[in-house]
Protein backbone atom coordinates (compact mmCIF):
# COMPACT_ATOMS: atom_id res chain seq x y z
CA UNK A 1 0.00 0.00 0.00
CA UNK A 2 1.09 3.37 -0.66
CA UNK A 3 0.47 7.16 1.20
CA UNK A 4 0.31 10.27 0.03
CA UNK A 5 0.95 13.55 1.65
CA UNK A 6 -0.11 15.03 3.73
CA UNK A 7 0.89 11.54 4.84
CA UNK A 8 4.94 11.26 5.69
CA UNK A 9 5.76 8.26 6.94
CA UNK A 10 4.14 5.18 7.78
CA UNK A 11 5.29 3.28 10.93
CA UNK A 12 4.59 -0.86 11.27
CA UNK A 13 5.44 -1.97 14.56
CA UNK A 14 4.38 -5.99 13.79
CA UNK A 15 7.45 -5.59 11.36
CA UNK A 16 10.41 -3.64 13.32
CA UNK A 17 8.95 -4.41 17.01
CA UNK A 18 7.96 -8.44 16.22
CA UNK A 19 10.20 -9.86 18.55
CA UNK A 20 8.40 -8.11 21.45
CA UNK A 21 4.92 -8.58 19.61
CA UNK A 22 4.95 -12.16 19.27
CA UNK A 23 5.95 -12.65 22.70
CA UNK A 24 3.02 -10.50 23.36
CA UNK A 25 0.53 -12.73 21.54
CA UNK A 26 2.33 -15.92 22.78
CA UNK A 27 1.65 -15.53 26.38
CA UNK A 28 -1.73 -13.31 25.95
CA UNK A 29 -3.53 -14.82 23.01
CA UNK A 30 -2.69 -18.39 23.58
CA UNK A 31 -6.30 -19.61 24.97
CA UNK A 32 -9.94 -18.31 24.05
CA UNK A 33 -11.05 -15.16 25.36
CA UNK A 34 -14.30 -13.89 26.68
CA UNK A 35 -13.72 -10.12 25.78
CA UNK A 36 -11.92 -8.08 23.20
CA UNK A 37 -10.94 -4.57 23.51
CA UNK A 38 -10.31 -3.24 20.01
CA UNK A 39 -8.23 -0.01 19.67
CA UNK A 40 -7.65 2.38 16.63
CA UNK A 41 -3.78 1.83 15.46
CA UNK A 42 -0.65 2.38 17.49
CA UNK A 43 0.55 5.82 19.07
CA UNK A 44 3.76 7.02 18.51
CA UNK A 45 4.61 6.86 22.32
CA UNK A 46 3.13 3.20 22.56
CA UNK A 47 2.70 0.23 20.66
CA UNK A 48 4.93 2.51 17.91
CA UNK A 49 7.50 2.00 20.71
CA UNK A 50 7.11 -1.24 22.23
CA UNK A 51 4.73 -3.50 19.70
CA UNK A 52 2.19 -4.08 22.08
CA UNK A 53 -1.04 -2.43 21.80
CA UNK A 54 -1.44 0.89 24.22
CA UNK A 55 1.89 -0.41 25.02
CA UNK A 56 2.94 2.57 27.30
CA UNK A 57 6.78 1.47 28.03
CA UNK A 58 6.16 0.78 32.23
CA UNK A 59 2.97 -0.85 31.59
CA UNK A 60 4.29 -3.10 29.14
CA UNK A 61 7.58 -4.02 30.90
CA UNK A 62 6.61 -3.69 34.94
CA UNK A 63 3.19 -5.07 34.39
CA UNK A 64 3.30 -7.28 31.22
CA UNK A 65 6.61 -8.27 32.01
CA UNK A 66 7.62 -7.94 28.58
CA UNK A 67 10.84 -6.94 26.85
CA UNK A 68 13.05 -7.05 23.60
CA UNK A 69 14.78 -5.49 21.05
CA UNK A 70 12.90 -2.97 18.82
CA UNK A 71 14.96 -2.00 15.61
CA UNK A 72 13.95 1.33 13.86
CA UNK A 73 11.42 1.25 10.83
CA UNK A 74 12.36 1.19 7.27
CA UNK A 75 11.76 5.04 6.96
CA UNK A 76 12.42 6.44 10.42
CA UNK A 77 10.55 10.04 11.11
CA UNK A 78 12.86 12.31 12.30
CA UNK A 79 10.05 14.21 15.07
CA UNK A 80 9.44 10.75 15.49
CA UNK A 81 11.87 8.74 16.48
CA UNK A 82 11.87 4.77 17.58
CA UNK A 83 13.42 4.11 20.65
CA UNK A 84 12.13 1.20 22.25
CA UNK A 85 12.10 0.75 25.45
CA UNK A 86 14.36 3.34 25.85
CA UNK A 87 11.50 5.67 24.95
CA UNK A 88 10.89 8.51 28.21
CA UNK A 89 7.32 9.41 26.80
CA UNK A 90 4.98 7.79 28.63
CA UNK A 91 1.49 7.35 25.76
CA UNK A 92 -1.07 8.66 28.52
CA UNK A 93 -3.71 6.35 26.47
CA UNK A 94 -1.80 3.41 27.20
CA UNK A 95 -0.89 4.08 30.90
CA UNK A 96 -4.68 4.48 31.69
CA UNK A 97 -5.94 1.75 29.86
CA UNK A 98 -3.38 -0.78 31.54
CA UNK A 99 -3.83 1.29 34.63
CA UNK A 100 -7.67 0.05 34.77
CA UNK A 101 -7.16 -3.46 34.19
CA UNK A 102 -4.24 -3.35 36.72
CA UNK A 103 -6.02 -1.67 39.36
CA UNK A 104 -9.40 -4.28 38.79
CA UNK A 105 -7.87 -7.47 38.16
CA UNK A 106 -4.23 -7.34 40.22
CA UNK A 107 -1.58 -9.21 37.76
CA UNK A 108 -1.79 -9.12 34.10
CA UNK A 109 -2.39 -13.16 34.35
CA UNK A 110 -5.43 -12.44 36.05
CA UNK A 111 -6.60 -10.15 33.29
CA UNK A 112 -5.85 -11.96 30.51
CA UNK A 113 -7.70 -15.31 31.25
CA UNK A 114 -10.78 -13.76 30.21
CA UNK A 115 -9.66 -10.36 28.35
CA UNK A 116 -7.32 -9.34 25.59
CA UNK A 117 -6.07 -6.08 23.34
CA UNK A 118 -5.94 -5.60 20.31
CA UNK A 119 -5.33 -2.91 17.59
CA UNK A 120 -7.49 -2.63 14.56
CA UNK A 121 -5.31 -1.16 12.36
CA UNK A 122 -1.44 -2.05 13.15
CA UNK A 123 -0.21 0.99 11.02
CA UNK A 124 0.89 4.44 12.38
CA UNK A 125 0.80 7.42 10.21
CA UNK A 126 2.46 11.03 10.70
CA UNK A 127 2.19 14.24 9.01
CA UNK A 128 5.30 15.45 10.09
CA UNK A 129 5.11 15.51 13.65
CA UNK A 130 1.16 14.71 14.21
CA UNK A 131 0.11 11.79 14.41
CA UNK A 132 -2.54 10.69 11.61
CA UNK A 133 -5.55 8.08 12.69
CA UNK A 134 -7.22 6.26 9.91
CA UNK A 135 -10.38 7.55 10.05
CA UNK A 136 -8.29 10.92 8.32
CA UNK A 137 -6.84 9.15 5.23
CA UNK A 138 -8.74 9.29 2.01
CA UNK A 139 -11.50 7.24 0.67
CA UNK A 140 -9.32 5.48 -1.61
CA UNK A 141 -6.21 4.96 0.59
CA UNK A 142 -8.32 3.83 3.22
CA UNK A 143 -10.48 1.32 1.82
CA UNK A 144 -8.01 -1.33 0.77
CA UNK A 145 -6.45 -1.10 4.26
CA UNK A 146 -9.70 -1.15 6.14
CA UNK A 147 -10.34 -4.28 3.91
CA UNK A 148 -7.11 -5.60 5.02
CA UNK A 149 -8.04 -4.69 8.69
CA UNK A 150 -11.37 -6.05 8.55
CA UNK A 151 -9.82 -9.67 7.63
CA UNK A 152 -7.64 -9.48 10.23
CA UNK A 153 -10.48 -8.82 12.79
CA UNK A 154 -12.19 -11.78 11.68
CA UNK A 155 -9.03 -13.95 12.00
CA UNK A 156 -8.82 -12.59 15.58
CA UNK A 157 -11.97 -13.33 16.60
CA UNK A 158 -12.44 -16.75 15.26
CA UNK A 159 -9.09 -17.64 17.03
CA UNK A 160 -10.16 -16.19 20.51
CA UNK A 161 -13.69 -16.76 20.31
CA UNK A 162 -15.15 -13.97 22.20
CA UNK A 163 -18.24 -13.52 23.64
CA UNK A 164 -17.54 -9.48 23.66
CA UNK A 165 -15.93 -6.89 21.19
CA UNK A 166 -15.51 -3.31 22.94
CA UNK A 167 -14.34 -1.06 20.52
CA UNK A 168 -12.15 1.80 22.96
CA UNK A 169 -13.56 4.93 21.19
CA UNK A 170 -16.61 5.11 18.93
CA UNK A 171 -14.77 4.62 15.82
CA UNK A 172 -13.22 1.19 16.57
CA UNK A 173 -16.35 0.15 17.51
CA UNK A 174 -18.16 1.39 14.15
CA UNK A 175 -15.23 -1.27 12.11
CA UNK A 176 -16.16 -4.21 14.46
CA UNK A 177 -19.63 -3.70 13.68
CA UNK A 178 -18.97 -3.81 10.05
CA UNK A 179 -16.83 -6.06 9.90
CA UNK A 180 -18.31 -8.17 12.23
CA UNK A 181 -21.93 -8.02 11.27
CA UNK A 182 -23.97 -11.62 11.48
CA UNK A 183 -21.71 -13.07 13.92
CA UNK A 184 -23.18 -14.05 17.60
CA UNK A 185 -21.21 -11.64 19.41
CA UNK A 186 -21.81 -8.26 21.48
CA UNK A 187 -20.42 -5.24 20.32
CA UNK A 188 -20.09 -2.42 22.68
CA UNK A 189 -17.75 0.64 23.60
CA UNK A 190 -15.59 2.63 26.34
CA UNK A 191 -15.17 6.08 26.13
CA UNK A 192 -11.04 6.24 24.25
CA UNK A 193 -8.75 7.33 27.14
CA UNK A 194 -6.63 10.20 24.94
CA UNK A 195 -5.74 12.95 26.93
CA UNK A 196 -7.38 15.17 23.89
CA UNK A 197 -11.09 13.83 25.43
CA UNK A 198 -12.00 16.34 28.17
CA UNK A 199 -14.37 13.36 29.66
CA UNK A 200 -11.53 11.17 29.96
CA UNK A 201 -9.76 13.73 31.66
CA UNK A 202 -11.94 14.02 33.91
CA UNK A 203 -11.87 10.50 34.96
CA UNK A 204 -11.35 7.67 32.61
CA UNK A 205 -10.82 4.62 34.91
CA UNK A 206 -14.67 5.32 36.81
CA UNK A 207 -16.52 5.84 33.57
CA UNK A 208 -15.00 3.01 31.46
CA UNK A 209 -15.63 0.93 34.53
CA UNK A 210 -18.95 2.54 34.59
CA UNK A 211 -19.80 1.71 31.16
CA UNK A 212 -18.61 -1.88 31.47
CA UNK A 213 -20.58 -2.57 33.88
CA UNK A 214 -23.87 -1.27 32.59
CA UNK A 215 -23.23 -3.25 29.17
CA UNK A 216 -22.70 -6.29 31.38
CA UNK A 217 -18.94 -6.90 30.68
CA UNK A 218 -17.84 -6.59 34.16
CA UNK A 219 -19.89 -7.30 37.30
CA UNK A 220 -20.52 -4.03 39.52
């Protein structure tokens, strides 16, 4: 696939970050799963970093317990850089997603009988220095990879089997519904945790929790 401007570089984490990825899957994707929280694509500060989805760097390697080499992508964005775990940004997005599931279920083990991430999208785009979601490319840039993505999501859920599919943020849970439609599973959403949502600033963990609980995910 190619990207034009104002597109300038395309990051792909499962490529330059796999090492750290596959361990990732291996020990979180290995058995069936009851629920699946789908995100957008990677941030520049976390799975662009680490390979793990939301993968804010001390969430990833103090509570996942995960680790590895990350080489730099083919084109490396200068405002942009890759630098693995030795990354200081902390993705905000990331650290209060984990953050939840750390303070609710105790050790990522815990979490992950029952739950799993996932990324829709395993692409990150820049103009320069911002970051570019999806949902921003054009029509005919974006359909081929949303057909790609929408494969993928299918693969994904008939390995894990899940009785739930919470898109985080109202756009990753319009693609599940499409491309998810006829299957017996629930579809639902959490508000996204991005620091650039004033409601999630004003207290993500309690209203995701909130809204878990009144779709039925979670037990109050």
């Amino acid at each position: 696939m190619r990207f034009a401007p104002p597109v300038s570089h395309v990051y792909d984490p499962l490529s330059y970050a796999w090492p750290v990825h596959q361990a990732y899957l291996a020990r979180y994707a290995a058995t069936p799963k009851r629920v699946v929280f789908l995100g957008m694509n990677p941030g520049p500060f976390g799975m662009a970093q680490t390979g793990v989805p939301f993968g804010e760097i001390a969430s990833v390697r103090d509570w996942l317990g995960l680790s590895g080499e990350v080489a730099k992508p083919a084109r490396e964005n200068p405002k942009r850089p890759v630098e693995g775990f030795a990354c200081t940004r902390s993705e905000v997005s990331g650290r209060r997603l984990w953050g939840l599931f750390r303070e609710r279920f105790g050790t990522a083990e815990a979490f992950a009988r029952e739950h799993f991430v996932a990324n829709y999208c395993p692409l990150a785009f820049f103009d320069g220095g911002r970051n570019l979601t999806p949902d921003k490319l054009p029509a005919a840039e974006a359909a081929p990879l949303m057909a790609a993505c929408d494969a993928h999501l299918v693969e994904l859920v008939e390995a894990l089997q899940p009785e739930w599919v919470i898109g985080i943020g109202a756009w990753a849970e319009q693609r599940a519904a499409a491309a998810l439609a006829g299957r017996a599973l629930r579809i639902g959403r959490v508000l996204h945790p991005s620091p650039a949502s004033p409601a999630a600033n004003r207290g993500w963990s309690p209203a995701a929790t909130a809204q878990l609980v009144a779709l039925g995910v979670w037990p109050a």
